[in-house]
Protein backbone atom coordinates (compact mmCIF):
# COMPACT_ATOMS: atom_id res chain seq x y z
CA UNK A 1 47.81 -79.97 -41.73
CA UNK A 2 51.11 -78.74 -42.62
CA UNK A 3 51.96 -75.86 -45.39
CA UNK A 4 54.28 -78.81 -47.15
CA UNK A 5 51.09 -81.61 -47.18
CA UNK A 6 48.89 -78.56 -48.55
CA UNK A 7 51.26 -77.38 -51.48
CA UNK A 8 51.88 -80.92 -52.47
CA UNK A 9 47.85 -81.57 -52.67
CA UNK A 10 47.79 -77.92 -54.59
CA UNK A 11 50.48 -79.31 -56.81
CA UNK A 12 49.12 -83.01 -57.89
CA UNK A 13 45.57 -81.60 -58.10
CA UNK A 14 45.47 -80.69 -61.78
CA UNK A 15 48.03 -84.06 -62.10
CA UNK A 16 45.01 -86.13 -60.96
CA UNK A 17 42.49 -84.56 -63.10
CA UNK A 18 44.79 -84.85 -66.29
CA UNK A 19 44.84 -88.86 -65.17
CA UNK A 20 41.53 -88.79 -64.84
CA UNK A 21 40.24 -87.25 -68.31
CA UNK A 22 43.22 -89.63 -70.02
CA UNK A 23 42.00 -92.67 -68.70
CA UNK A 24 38.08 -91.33 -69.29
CA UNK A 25 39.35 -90.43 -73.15
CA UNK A 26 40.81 -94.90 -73.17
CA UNK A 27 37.70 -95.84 -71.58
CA UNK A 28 35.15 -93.84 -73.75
CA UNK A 29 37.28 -95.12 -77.13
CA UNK A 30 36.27 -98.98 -75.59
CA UNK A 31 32.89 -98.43 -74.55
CA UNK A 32 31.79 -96.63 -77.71
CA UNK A 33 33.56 -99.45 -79.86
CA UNK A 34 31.74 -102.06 -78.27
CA UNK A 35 28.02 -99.73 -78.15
CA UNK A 36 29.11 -99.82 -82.11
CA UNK A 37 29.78 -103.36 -82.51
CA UNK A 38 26.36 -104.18 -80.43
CA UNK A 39 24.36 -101.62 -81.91
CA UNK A 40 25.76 -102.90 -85.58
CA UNK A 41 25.93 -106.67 -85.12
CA UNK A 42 23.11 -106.98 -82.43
CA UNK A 43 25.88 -109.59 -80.86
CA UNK A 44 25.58 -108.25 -76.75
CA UNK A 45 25.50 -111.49 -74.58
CA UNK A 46 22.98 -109.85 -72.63
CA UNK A 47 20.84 -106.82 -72.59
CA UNK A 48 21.80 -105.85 -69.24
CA UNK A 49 25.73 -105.80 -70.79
CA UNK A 50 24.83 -103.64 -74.03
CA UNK A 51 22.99 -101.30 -71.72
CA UNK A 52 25.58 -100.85 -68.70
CA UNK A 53 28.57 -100.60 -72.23
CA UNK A 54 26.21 -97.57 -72.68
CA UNK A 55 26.06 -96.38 -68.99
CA UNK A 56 29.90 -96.48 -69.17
CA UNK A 57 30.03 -94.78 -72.61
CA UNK A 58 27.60 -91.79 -70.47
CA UNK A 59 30.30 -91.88 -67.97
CA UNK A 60 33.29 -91.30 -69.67
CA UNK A 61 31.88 -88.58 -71.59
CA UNK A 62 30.50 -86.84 -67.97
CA UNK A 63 34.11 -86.95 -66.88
CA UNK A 64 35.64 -86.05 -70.24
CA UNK A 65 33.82 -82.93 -70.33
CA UNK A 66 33.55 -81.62 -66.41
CA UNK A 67 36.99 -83.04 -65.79
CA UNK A 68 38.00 -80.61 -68.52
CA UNK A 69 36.12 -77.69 -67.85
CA UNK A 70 37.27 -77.85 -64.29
CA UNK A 71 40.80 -78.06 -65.84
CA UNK A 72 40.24 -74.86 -67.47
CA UNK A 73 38.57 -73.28 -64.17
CA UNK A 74 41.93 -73.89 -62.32
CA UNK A 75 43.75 -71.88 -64.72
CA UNK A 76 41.36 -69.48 -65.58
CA UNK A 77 41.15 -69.14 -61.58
CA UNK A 78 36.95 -68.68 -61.92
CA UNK A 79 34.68 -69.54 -59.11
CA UNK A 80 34.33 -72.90 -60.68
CA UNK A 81 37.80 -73.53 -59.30
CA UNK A 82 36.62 -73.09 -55.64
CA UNK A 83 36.54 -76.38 -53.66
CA UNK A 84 32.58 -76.60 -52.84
CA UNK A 85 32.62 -76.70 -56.71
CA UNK A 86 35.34 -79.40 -56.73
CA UNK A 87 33.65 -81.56 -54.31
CA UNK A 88 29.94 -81.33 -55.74
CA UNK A 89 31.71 -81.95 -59.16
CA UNK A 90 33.52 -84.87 -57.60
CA UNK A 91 30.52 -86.49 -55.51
CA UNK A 92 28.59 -86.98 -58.13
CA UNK A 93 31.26 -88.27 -60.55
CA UNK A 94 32.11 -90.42 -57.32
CA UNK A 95 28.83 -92.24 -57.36
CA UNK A 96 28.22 -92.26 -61.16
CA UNK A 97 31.98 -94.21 -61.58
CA UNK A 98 31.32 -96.56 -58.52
CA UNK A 99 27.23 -97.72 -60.29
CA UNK A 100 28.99 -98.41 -63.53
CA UNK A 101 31.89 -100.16 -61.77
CA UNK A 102 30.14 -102.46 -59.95
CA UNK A 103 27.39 -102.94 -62.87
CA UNK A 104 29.65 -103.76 -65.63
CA UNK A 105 31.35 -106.68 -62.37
CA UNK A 106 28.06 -108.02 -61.95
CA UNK A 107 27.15 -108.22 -65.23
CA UNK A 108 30.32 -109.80 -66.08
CA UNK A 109 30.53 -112.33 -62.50
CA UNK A 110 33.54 -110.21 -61.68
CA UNK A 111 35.63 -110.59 -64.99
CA UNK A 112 36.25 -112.79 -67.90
CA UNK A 113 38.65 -115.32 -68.71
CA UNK A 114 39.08 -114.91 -72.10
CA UNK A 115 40.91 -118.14 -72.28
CA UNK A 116 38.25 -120.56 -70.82
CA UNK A 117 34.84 -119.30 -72.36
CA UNK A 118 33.50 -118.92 -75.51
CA UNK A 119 30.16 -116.76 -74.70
CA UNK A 120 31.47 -112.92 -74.57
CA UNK A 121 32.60 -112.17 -78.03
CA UNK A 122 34.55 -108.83 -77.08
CA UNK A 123 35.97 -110.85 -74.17
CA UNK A 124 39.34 -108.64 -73.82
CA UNK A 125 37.76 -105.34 -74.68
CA UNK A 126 34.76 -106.26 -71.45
CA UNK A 127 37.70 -106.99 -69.34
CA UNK A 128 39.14 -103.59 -70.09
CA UNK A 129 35.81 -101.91 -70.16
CA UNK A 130 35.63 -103.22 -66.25
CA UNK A 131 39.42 -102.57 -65.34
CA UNK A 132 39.23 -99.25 -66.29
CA UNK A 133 36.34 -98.37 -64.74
CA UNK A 134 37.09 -99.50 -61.48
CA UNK A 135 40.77 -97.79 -62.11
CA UNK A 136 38.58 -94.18 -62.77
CA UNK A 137 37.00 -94.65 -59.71
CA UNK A 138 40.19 -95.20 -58.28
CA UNK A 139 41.12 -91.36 -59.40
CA UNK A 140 38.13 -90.07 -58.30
CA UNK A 141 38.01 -91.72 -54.87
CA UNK A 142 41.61 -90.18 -54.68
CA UNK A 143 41.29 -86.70 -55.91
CA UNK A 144 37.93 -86.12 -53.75
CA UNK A 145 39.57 -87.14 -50.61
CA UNK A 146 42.72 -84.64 -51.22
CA UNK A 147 39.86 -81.92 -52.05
CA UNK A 148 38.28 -82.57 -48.36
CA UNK A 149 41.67 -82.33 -47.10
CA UNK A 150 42.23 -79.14 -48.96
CA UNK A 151 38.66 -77.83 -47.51
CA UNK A 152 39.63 -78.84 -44.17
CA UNK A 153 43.12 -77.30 -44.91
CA UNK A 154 40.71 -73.74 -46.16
CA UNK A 155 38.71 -74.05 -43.74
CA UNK A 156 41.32 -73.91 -40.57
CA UNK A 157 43.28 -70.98 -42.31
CA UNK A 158 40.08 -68.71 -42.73
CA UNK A 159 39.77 -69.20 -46.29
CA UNK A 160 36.37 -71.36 -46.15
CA UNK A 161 35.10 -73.52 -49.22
CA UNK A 162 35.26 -70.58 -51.96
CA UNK A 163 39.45 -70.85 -51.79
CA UNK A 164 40.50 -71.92 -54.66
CA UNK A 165 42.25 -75.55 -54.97
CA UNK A 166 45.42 -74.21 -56.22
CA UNK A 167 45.68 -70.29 -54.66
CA UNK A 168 48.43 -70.15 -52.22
């Protein structure tokens, strides 16, 4: 692993976690509109899609807040900011973003077309609801592997798991 490969990992770290709590902040504004609009008109299609709007809602709010606070760790340079706590942080968020993912596609039959049904009534908010969770797991497939790479990278210079993601 070169010095260049490990900078530029070091460098689009905290860009990936920004992207990450942005497109958490869009997809808990959807999922907590449509928890609203179920919870006020009692109007879900199903059960199984009010309750996986919820797990999504959950979600969003996990990676709002730990994506966040890890934010914070990086430039407060605390222990939180050490890889092992990056990669714990990120496995978990890694499995709770690929459940709702694929919940919220099965519950839908892989996606909606808005244009040829009648049944969903927040058709275009569902869609976006799915798109953007499968888009968050996206970032967090992403940002974990460049934090094994980094550990790897920590690892082979003597540094271990406790470096930091962003310490030269």
């Amino acid at each position: 692993m070169g010095a260049a490969s490990d900078t530029a990992i070091r460098r689009a770290h905290p860009i990936l976690f920004g992207a990450l709590v942005l497109f958490s902040i869009i997809e808990m504004c959807i999922a907590a509109w449509l928890t609203a609009r179920y919870n006020s008109n009692n109007d879900a299609p199903f059960g199984s899609v009010r309750v996986r709007v919820r797990y999504i809602l959950f979600c969003s709010i996990w990676t709002i807040v730990m994506g966040t606070a890890f934010l914070v760790f990086l430039v407060l340079g605390s222990v939180m900011s050490s890889v092992a706590a990056h990669f714990i942080f990120l496995v978990i968020t890694f499995i709770l973003w690929v459940a709702a993912a694929a919940a919220i596609t099965e519950a839908l039959g892989g996606g909606l077309s808005c244009s040829h049904q009648n049944y969903f009534t927040y058709c275009g908010q569902l869609n976006a609801v799915e798109g953007f969770a499968w888009l968050i797991w996206i970032l967090v497939t992403i940002t974990l592997i460049m934090v094994i790479i980094r550990g790897i990278s920590a690892a082979k210079s003597g540094g271990g798991i406790k470096e930091s993601m962003t310490e030269a």
